[in-house]
C-alpha atoms as a PDB file:
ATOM      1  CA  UNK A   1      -5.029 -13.385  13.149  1.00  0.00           C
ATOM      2  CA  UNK A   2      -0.963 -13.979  12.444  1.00  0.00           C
ATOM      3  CA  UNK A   3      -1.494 -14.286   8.819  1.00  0.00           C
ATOM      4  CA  UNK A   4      -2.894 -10.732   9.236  1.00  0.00           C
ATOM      5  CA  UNK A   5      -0.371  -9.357  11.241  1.00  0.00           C
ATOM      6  CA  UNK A   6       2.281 -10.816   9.087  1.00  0.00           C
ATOM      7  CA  UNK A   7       1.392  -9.946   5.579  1.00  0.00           C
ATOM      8  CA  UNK A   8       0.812  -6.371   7.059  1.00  0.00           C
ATOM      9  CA  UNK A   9       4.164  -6.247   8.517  1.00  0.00           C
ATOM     10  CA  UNK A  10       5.880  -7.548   4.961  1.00  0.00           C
ATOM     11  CA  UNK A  11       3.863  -5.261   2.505  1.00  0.00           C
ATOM     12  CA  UNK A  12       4.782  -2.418   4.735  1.00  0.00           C
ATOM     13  CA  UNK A  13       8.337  -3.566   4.679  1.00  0.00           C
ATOM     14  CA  UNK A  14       8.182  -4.551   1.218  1.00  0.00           C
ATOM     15  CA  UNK A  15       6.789  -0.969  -0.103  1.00  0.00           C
ATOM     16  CA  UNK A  16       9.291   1.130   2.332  1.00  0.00           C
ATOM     17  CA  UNK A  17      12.449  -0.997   1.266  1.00  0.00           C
ATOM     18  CA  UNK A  18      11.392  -0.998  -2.407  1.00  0.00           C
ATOM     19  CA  UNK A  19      11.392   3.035  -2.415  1.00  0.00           C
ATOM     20  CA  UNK A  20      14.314   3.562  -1.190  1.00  0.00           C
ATOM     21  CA  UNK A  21      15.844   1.206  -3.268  1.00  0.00           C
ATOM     22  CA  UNK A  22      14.455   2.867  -6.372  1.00  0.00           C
ATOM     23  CA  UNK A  23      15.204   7.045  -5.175  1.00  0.00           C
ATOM     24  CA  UNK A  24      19.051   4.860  -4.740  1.00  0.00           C
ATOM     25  CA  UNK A  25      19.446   3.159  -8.087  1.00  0.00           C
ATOM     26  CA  UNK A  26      16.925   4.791 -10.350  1.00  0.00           C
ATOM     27  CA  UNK A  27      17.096   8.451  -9.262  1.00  0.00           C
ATOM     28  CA  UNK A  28      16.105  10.620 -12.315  1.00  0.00           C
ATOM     29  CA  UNK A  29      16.427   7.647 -14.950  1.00  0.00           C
ATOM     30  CA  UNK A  30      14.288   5.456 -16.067  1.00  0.00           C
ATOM     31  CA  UNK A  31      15.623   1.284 -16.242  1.00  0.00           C
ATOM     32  CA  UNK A  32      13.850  -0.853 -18.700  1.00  0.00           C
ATOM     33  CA  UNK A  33      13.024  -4.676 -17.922  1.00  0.00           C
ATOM     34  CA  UNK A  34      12.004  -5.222 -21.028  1.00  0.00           C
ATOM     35  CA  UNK A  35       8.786  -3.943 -23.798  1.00  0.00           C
ATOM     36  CA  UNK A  36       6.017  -3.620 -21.086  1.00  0.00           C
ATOM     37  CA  UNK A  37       7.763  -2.782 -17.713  1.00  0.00           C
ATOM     38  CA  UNK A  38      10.073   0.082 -17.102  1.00  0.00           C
ATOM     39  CA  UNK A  39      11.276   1.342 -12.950  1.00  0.00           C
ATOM     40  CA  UNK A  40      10.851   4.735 -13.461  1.00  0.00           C
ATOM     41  CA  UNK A  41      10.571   7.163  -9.967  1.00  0.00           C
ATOM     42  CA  UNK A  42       8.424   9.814  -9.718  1.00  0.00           C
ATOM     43  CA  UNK A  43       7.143  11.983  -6.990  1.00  0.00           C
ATOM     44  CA  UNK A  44       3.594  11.925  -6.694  1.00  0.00           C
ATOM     45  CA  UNK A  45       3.301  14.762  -4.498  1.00  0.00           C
ATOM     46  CA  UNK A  46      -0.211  16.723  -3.531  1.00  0.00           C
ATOM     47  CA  UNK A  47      -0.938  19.767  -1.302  1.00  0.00           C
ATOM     48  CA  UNK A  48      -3.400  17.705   0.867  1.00  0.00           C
ATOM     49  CA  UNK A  49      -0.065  15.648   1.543  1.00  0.00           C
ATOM     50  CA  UNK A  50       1.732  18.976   3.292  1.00  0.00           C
ATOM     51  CA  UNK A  51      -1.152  19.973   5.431  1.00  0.00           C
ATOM     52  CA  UNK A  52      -0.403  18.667   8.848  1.00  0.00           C
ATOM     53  CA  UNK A  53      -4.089  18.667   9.516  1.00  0.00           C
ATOM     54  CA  UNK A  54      -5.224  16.638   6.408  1.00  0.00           C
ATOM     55  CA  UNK A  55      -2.259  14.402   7.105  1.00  0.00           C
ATOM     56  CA  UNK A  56      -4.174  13.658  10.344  1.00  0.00           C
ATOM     57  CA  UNK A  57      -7.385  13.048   8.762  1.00  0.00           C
ATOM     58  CA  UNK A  58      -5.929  10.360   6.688  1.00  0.00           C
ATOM     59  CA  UNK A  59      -4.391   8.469   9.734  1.00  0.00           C
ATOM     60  CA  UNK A  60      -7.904   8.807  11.311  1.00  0.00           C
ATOM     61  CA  UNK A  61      -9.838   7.399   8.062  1.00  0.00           C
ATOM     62  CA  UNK A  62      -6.895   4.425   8.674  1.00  0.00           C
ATOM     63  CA  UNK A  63      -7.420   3.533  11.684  1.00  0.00           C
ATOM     64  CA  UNK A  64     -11.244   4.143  11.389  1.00  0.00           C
ATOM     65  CA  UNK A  65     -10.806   1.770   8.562  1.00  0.00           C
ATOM     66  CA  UNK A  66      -8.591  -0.470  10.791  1.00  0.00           C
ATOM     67  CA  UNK A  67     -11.252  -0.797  13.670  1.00  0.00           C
ATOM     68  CA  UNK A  68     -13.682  -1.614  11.077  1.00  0.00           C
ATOM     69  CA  UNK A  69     -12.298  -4.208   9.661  1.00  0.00           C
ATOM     70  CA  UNK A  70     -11.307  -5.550  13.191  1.00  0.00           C
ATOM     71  CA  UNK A  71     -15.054  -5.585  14.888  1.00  0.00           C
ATOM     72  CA  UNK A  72     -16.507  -7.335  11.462  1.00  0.00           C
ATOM     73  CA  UNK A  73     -13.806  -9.909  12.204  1.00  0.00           C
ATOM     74  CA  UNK A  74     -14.620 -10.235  16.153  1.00  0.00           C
ATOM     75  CA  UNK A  75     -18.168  -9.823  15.723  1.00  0.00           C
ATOM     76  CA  UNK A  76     -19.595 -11.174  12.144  1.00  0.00           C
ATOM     77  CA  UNK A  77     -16.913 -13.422  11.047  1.00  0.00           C
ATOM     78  CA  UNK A  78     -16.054 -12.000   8.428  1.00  0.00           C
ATOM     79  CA  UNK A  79     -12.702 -12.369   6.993  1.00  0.00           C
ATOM     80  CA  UNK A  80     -12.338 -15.612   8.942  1.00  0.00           C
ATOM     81  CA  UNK A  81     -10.546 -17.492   5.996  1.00  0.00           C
ATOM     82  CA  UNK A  82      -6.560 -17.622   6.300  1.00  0.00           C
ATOM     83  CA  UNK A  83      -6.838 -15.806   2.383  1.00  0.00           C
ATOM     84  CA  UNK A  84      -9.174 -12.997   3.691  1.00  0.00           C
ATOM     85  CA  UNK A  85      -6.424 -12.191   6.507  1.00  0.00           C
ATOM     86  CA  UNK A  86      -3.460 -12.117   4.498  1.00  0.00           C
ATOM     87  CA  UNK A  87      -5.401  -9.981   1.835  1.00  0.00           C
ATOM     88  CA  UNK A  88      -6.658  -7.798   4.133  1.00  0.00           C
ATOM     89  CA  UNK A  89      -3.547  -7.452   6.491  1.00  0.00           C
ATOM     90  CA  UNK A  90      -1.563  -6.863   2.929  1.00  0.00           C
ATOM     91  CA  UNK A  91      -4.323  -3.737   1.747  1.00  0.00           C
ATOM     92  CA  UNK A  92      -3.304  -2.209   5.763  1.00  0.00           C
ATOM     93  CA  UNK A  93       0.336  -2.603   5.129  1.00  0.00           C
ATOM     94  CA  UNK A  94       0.052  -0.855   1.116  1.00  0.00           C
ATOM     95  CA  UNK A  95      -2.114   1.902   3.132  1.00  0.00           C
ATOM     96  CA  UNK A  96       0.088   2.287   6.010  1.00  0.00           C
ATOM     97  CA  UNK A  97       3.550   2.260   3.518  1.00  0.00           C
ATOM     98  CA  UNK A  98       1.895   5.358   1.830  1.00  0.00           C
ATOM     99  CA  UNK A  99       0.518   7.430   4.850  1.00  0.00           C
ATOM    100  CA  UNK A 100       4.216   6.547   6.678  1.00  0.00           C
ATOM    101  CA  UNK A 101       5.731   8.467   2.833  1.00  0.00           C
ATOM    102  CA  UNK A 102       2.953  11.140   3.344  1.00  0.00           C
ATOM    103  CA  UNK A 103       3.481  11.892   6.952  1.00  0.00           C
ATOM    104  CA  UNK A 104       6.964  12.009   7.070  1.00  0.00           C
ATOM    105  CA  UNK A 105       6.333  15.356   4.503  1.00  0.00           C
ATOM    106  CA  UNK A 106       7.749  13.519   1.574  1.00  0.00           C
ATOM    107  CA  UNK A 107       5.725  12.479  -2.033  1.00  0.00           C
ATOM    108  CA  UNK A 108       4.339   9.266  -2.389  1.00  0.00           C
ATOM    109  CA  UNK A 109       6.933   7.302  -4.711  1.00  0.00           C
ATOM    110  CA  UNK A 110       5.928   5.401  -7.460  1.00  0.00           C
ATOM    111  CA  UNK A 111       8.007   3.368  -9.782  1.00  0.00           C
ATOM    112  CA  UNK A 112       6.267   0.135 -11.771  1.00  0.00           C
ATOM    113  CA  UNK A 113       5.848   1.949 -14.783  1.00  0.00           C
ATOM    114  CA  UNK A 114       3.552  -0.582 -17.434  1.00  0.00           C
ATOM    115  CA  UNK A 115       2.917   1.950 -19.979  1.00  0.00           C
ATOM    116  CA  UNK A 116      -0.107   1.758 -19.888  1.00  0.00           C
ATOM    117  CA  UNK A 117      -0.951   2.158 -16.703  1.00  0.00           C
ATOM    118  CA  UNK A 118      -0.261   5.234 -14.124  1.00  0.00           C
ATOM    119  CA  UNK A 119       2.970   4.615 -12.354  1.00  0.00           C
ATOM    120  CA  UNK A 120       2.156   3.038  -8.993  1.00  0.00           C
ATOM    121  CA  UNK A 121       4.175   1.238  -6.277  1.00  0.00           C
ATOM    122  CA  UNK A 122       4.138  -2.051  -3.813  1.00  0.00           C
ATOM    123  CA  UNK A 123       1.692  -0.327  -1.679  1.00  0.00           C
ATOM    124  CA  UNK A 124      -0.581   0.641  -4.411  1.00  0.00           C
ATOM    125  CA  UNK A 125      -0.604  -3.483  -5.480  1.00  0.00           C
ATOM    126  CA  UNK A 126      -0.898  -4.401  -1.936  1.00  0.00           C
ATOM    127  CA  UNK A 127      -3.934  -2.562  -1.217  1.00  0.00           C
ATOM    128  CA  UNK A 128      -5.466  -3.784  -4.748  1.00  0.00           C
ATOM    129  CA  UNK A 129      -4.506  -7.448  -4.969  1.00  0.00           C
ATOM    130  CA  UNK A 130      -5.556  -7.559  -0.727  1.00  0.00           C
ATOM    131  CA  UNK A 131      -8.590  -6.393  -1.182  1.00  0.00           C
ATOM    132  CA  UNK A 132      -9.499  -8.469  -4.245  1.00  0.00           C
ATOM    133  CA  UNK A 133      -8.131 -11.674  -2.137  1.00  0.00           C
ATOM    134  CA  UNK A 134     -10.162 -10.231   1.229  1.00  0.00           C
ATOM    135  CA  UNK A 135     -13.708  -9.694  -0.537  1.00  0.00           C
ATOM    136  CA  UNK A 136     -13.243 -12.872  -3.047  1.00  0.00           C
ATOM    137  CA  UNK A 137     -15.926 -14.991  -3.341  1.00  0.00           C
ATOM    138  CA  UNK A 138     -15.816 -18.374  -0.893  1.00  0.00           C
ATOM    139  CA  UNK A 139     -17.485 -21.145  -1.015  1.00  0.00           C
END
């Protein structure tokens, strides 16, 4: 259960310091690192995200999410493997990063910009890449 509590605790930390550091050095400028990757911040910002009420309903669907995940743990097994912890403690960390920018009244920040892709953030890969690691196949 460490491995879930830790890679939590680091994507959160990992998203959080990441935005800052981008609204710091970036600001309203994009920085190229090189043909296919470019930091570029924007403000994804929503009226469900200024709604104090809707704000709350996202928390809930968390920790809903949260308890879930927990009980399946406890009660099936599932997400036994050391993998299945750290992806699924990284996917609550990306979620938590972004409801802590959404409750605190400010836009989401993105920043990896592929070009190809919508802009997203650490949080946004965090949540992917953990869930693809928590539900992957095991033998």
């Amino acid at each position: 259960m460490i491995e879930f509590l830790a890679s939590g605790v680091v994507a959160l930390f990992l998203d959080q310091w990441t935005k800052r550091k981008v609204e710091a050095c970036a600001g309203n400028r994009h920085i190229s690192c090189g043909r296919f990757l470019r930091i570029r911040c924007v403000r994804n910002s929503r009226d469900l995200y200024n709604r104090s009420n809707k704000r709350a309903v996202l928390v809930l669907i968390w920790l809903v999410a949260l308890a879930a995940a927990l009980i399946l743990y406890r009660v099936r097994g599932t997400f036994r493997g050391h993998a299945a912890l750290i992806g699924l403690g990284s996917a609550f960390g990306g979620a938590a990063g972004n409801l802590l920018d959404i409750w605190r009244r400010h836009p989401i920040i993105d920043f990896i910009d592929l070009r190809w892709w919508p802009v997203f953030n650490v949080a946004d890969l965090a949540i992917t890449a953990g869930l693809v690691l928590a539900f992957w196949p095991r033998s």
